[in-house]
Protein backbone atom coordinates (compact mmCIF):
# COMPACT_ATOMS: atom_id res chain seq x y z
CA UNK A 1 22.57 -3.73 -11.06
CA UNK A 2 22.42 -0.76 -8.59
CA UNK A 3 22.55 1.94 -10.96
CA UNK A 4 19.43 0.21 -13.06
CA UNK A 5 17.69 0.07 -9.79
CA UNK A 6 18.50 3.78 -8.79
CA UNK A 7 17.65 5.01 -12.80
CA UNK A 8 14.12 3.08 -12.17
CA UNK A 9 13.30 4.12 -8.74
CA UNK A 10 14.44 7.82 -10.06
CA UNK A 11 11.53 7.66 -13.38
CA UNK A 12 8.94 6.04 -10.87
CA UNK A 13 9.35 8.53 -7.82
CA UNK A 14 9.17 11.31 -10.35
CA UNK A 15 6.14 9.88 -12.59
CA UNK A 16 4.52 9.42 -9.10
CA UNK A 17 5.40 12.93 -7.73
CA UNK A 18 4.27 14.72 -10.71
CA UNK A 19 0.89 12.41 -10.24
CA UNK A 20 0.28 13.62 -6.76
CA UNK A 21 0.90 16.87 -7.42
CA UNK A 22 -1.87 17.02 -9.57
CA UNK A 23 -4.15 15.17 -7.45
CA UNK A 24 -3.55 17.33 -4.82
CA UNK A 25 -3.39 20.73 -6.72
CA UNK A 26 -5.78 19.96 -9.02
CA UNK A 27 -7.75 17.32 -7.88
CA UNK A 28 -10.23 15.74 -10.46
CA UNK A 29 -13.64 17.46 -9.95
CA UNK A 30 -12.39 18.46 -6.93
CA UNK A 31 -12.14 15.34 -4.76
CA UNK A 32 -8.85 14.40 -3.66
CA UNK A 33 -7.26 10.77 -4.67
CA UNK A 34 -10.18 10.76 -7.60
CA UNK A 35 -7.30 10.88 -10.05
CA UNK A 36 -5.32 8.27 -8.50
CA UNK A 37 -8.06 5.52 -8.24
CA UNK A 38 -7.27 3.91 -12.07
CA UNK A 39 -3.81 3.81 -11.08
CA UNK A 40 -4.51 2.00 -8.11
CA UNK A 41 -6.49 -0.37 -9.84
CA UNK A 42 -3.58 -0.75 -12.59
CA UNK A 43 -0.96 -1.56 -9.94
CA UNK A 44 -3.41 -4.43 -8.06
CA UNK A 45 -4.52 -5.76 -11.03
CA UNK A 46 -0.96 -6.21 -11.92
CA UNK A 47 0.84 -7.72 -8.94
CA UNK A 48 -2.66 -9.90 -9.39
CA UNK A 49 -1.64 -11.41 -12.89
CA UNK A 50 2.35 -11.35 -11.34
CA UNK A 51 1.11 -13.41 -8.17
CA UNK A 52 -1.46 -15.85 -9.76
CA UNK A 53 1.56 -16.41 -12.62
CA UNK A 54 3.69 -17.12 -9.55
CA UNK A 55 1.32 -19.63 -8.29
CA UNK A 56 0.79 -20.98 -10.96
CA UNK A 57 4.26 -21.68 -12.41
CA UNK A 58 4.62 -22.66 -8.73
CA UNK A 59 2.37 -26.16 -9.95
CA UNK A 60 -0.91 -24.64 -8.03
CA UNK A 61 -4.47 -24.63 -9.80
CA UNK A 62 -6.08 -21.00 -10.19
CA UNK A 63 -8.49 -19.67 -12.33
CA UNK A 64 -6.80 -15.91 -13.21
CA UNK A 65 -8.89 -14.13 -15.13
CA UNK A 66 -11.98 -14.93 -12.38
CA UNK A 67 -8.74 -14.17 -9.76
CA UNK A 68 -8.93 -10.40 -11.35
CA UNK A 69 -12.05 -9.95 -11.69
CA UNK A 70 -12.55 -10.50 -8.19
CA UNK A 71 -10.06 -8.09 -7.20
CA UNK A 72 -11.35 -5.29 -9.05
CA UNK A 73 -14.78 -5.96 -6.98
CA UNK A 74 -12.91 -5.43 -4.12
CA UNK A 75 -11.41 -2.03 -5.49
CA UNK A 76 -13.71 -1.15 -7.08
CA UNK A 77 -16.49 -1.26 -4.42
CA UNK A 78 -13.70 0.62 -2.01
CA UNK A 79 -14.01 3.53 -4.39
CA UNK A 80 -17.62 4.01 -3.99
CA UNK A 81 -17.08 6.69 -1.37
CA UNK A 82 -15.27 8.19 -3.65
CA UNK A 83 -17.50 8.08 -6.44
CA UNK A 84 -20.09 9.50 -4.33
CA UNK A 85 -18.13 12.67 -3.46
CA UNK A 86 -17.44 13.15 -7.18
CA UNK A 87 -21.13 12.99 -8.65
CA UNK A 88 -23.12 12.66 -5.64
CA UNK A 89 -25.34 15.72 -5.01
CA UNK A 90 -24.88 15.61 -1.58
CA UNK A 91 -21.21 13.59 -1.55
CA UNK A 92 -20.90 9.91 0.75
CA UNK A 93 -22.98 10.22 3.99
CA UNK A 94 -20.56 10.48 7.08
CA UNK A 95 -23.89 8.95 9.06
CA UNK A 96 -23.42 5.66 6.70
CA UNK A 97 -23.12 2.26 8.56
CA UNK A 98 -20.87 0.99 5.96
CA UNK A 99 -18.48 3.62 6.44
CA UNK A 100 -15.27 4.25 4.20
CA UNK A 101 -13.40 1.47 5.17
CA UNK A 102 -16.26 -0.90 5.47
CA UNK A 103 -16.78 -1.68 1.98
CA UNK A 104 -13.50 -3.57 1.70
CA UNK A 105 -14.94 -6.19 3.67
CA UNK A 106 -17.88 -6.36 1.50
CA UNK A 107 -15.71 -6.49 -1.57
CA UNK A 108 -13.87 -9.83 -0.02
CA UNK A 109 -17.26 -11.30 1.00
CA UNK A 110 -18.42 -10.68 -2.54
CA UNK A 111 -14.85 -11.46 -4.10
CA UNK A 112 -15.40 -15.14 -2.45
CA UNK A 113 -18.92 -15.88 -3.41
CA UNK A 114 -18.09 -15.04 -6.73
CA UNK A 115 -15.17 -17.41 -6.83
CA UNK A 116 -18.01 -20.44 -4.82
CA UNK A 117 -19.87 -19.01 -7.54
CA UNK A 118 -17.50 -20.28 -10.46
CA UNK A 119 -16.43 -23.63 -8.98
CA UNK A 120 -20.13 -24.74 -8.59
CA UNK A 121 -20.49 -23.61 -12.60
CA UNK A 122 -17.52 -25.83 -13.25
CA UNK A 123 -17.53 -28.51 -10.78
CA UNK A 124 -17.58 -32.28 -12.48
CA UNK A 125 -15.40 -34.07 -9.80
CA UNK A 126 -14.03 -34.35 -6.56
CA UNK A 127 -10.34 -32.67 -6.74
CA UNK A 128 -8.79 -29.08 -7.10
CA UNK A 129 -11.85 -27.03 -6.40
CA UNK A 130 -10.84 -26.62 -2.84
CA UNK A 131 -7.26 -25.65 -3.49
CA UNK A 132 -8.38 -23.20 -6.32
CA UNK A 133 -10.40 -21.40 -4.31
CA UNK A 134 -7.77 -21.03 -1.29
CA UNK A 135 -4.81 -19.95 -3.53
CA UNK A 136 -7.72 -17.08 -5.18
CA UNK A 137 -8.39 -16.03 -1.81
CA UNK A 138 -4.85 -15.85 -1.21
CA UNK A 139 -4.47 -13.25 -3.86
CA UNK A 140 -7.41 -11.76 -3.29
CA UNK A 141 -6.77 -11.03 0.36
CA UNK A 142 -2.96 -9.81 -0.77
CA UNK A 143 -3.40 -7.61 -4.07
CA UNK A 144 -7.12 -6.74 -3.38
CA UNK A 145 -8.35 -6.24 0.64
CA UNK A 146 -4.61 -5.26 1.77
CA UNK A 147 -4.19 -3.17 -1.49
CA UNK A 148 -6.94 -1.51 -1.09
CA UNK A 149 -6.07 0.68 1.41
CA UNK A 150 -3.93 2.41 -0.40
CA UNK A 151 -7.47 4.68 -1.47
CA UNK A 152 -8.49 4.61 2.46
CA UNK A 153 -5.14 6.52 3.15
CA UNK A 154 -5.24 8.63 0.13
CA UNK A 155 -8.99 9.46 0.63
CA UNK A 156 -8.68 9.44 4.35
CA UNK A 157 -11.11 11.97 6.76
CA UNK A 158 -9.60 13.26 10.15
CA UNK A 159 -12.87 14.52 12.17
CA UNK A 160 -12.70 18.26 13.05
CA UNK A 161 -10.57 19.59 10.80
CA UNK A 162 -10.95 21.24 7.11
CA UNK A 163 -7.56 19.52 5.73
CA UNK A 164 -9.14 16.05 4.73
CA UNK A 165 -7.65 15.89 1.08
CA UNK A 166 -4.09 16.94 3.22
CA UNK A 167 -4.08 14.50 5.63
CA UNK A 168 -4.85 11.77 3.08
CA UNK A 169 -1.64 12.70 1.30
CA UNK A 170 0.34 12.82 3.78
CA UNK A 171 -0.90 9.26 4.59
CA UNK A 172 -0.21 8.02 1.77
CA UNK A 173 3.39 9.26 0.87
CA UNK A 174 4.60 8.97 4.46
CA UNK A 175 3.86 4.84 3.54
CA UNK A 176 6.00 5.12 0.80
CA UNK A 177 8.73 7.06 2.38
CA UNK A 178 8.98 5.18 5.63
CA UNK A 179 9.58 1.84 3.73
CA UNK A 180 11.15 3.10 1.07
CA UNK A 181 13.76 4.64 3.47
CA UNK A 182 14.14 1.63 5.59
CA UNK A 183 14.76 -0.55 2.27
CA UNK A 184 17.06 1.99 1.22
CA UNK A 185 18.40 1.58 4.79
CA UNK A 186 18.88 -2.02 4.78
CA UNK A 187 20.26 -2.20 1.28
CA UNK A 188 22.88 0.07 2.14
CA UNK A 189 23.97 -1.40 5.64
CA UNK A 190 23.51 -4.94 5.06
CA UNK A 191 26.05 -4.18 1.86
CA UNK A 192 28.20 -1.89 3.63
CA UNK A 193 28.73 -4.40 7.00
CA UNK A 194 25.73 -6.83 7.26
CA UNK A 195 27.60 -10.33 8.47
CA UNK A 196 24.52 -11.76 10.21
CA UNK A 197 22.27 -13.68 8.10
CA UNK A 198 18.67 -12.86 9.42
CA UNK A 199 16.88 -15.43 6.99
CA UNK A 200 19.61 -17.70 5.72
CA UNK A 201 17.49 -19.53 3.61
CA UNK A 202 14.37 -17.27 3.02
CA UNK A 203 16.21 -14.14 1.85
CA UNK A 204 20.39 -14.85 1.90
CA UNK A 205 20.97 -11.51 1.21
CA UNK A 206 19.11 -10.29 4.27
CA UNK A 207 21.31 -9.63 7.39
CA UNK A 208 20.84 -8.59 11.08
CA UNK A 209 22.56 -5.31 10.47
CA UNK A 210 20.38 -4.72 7.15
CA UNK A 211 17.35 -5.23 9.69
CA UNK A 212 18.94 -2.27 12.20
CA UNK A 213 19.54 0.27 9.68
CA UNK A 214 15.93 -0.25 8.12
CA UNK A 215 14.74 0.89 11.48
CA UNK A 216 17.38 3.17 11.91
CA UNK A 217 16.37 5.19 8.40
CA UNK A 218 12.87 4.37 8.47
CA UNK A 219 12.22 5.71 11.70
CA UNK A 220 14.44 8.81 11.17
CA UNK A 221 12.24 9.45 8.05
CA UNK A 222 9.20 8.99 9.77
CA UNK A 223 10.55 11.96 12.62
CA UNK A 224 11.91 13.92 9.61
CA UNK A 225 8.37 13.92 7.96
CA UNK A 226 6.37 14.60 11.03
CA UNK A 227 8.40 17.94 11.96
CA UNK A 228 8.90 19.23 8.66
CA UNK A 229 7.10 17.70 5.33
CA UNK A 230 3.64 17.32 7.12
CA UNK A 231 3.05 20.74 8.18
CA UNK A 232 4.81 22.00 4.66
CA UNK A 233 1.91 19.95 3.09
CA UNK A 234 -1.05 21.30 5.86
CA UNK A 235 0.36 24.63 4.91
CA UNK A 236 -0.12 24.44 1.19
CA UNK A 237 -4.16 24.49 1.99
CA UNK A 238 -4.09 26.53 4.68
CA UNK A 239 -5.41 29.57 3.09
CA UNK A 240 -8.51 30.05 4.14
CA UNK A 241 -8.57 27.56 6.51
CA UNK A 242 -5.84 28.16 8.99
CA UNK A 243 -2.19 29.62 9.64
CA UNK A 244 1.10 27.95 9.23
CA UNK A 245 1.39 28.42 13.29
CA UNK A 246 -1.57 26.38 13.28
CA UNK A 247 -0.78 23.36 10.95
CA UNK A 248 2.64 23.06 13.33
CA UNK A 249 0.45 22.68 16.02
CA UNK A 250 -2.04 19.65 14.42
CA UNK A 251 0.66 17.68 14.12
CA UNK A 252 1.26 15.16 16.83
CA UNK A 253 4.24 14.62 19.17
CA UNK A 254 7.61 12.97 17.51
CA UNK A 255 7.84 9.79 20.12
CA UNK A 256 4.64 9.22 18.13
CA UNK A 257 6.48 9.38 14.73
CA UNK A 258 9.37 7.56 15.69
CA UNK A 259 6.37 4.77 16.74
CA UNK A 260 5.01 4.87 13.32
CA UNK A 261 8.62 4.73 11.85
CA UNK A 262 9.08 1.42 13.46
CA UNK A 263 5.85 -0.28 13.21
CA UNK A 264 5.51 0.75 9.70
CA UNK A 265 9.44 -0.28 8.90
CA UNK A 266 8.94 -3.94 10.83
CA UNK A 267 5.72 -4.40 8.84
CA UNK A 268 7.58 -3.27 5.59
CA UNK A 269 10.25 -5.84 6.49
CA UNK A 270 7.48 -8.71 6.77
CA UNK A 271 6.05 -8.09 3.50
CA UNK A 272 9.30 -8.23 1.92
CA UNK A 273 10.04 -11.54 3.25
CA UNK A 274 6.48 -12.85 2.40
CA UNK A 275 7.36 -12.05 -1.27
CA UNK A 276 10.23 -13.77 -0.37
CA UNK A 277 8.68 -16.91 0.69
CA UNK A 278 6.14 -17.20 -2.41
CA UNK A 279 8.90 -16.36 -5.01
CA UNK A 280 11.05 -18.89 -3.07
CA UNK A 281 8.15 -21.56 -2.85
CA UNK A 282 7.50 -20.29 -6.84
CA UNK A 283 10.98 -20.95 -7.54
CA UNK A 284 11.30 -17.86 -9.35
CA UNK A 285 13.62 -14.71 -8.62
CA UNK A 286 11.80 -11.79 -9.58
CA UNK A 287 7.90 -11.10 -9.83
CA UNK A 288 8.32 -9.95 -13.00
CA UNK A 289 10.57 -8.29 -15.21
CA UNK A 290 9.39 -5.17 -16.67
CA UNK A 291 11.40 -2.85 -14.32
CA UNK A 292 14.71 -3.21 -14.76
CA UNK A 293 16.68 -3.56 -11.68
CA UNK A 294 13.41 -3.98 -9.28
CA UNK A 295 11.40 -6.49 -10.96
CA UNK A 296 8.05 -6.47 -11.18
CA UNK A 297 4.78 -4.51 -9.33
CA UNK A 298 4.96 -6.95 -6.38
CA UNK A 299 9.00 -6.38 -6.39
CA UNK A 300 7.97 -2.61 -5.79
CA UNK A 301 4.58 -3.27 -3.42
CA UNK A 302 5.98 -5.56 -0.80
CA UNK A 303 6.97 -3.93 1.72
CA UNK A 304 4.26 -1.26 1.19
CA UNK A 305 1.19 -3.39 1.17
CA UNK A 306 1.89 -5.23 4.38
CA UNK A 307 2.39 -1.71 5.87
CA UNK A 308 -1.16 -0.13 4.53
CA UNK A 309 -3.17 -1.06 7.44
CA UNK A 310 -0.90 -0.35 10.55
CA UNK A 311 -0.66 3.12 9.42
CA UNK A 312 -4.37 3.14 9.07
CA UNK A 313 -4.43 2.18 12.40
CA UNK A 314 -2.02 5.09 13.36
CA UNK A 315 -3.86 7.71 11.32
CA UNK A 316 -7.47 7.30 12.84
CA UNK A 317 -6.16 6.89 16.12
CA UNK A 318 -5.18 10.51 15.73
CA UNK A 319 -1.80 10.25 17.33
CA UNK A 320 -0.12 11.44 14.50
CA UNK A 321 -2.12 14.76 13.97
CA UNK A 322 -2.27 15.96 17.34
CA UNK A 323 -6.32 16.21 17.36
């Protein structure tokens, strides 16, 4: 089992390196994350049809295909700014009310009316229409508006400085390191000497020590990237913009690293245990089975998605780039 998980993680880290690279090198019409966004909407709109199969194997009502459709509103409407940058004359307005971030709310809004929308079309009796639209909410508030911010990291805009399409990646892979680390981290220790169970019936396999050596390594990865991999990356576009002195100096102070390590890492750990609970309530092991040794999408996503919008949070408060 662990060497199918390590050959998979190995052919998706390097499919996914060899993607960024390109987005950042040679970003598509020269906006960065423009070449990411139909991946992004691949991934949701597959832990979509994994979670609404979950549900409803689970015995719950939902109508799926209107489920999906409704979360590609919600991405799609996020990548507007995006969009704009690309074929816009004069790119997205930084004056606009709506913002970047702002049109994921609009995308839920819109996500629910359209699901109203199809229960009134189809309503005949009392019975089922409520419950249908809370579990599509449910999945559109997990694999759509939480998802979603996987394109506000990667498209992210730090004020005052010329190293936007930088920042954004190192956003978005310092997500997927941190939780990857402290997974990795958790594995490892709860195998090696976990004897606490920290979710007996939840997650068996989940122990107390597991828990301290996700912080442990996610918040060591988190100080490790700060000092080293995010001015690398700030350095790669400096030409022309800045030094390498000065990228070591936009980056911001490591007790505010170690911070993110552990917010990100105890967020990571909450979204694995949600998956836990639904595949639990589901009474099914894996979200899928196309990976061997890791599942499905959502198998891959947990801990990630639950993390998206704390490091938001972190990123525009500008502790972690020292501006």
């Amino acid at each position: 089992m662990l060497h199918k998980r390590l050959a998979a993680s190995a052919v998706i880290l390097t499919a996914l390196g060899i993607l960024l690279h390109f987005d950042f090198h040679h970003p598509l019409m020269g906006v960065g994350g423009l070449l990411l966004l139909p991946l992004l909407l691949v991934i949701a709109l597959m832990a979509t049809t994994e979670l609404g199969e979950m549900l409803i194997q689970g015995g719950l009502e939902l109508r799926l295909k209107h489920v999906l459709f409704s979360v590609a509103l919600v991405h799609g409407l996020t990548f507007i700014p995006s969009l704009m940058d690309a074929f816009g004359s004069l790119g997205y307005p930084e004056d606009c009310p709506v913002g970047r971030v702002g049109w994921i709310g609009v995308g839920s809004v819109l996500a629910m009316c359209w699901l109203f929308f199809v229960e009134m079309k189809h309503f005949k009796e009392p019975g089922g229409a409520i419950q249908r639209l809370a579990n599509g909410m449910l999945v559109v508030g997990y694999t759509g508006t939480a998802m979603s911010f996987l394109t506000v990291l990667r498209t992210l805009q730090i004020s005052g400085t010329d190293y936007d399409s930088a920042w954004g990646m190192c956003a978005i892979i310092s997500v997927i390191v941190i939780t990857k680390c402290g997974d990795s981290g958790a594995y490892f220790t709860g195998k090696s000497v976990g004897k606490h169970k920290m979710s007996p019936i939840l997650s068996p396999k989940k122990t107390i020590e597991g828990a301290i050596g996700a912080f442990v390594c996610g918040m060591g990865a988190a100080i490790v990237f700060g000092k080293w991999v995010v001015p690398a990356i700030l350095a790669m576009v400096a030409d022309g913009v800045g030094d390498g002195a000065e990228t070591s100096a936009m980056v911001g102070p490591l007790w505010a690293w170690a911070l993110y390590g552990l917010v990100i890492t105890a967020a990571g750990m909450v979204g694995d245990l949600a998956e836990s609970l639904i595949k639990r309530d589901s009474q099914v092991k894996d979200s899928s089975s196309w990976v061997p040794g890791l599942g499905g999408v959502l198998d891959i996503m947990d801990s990630i998605t639950f993390s998206l919008v704390p490091a938001y949070l972190f990123w525009v408060s500008n502790w972690l780039t020292g501006s």
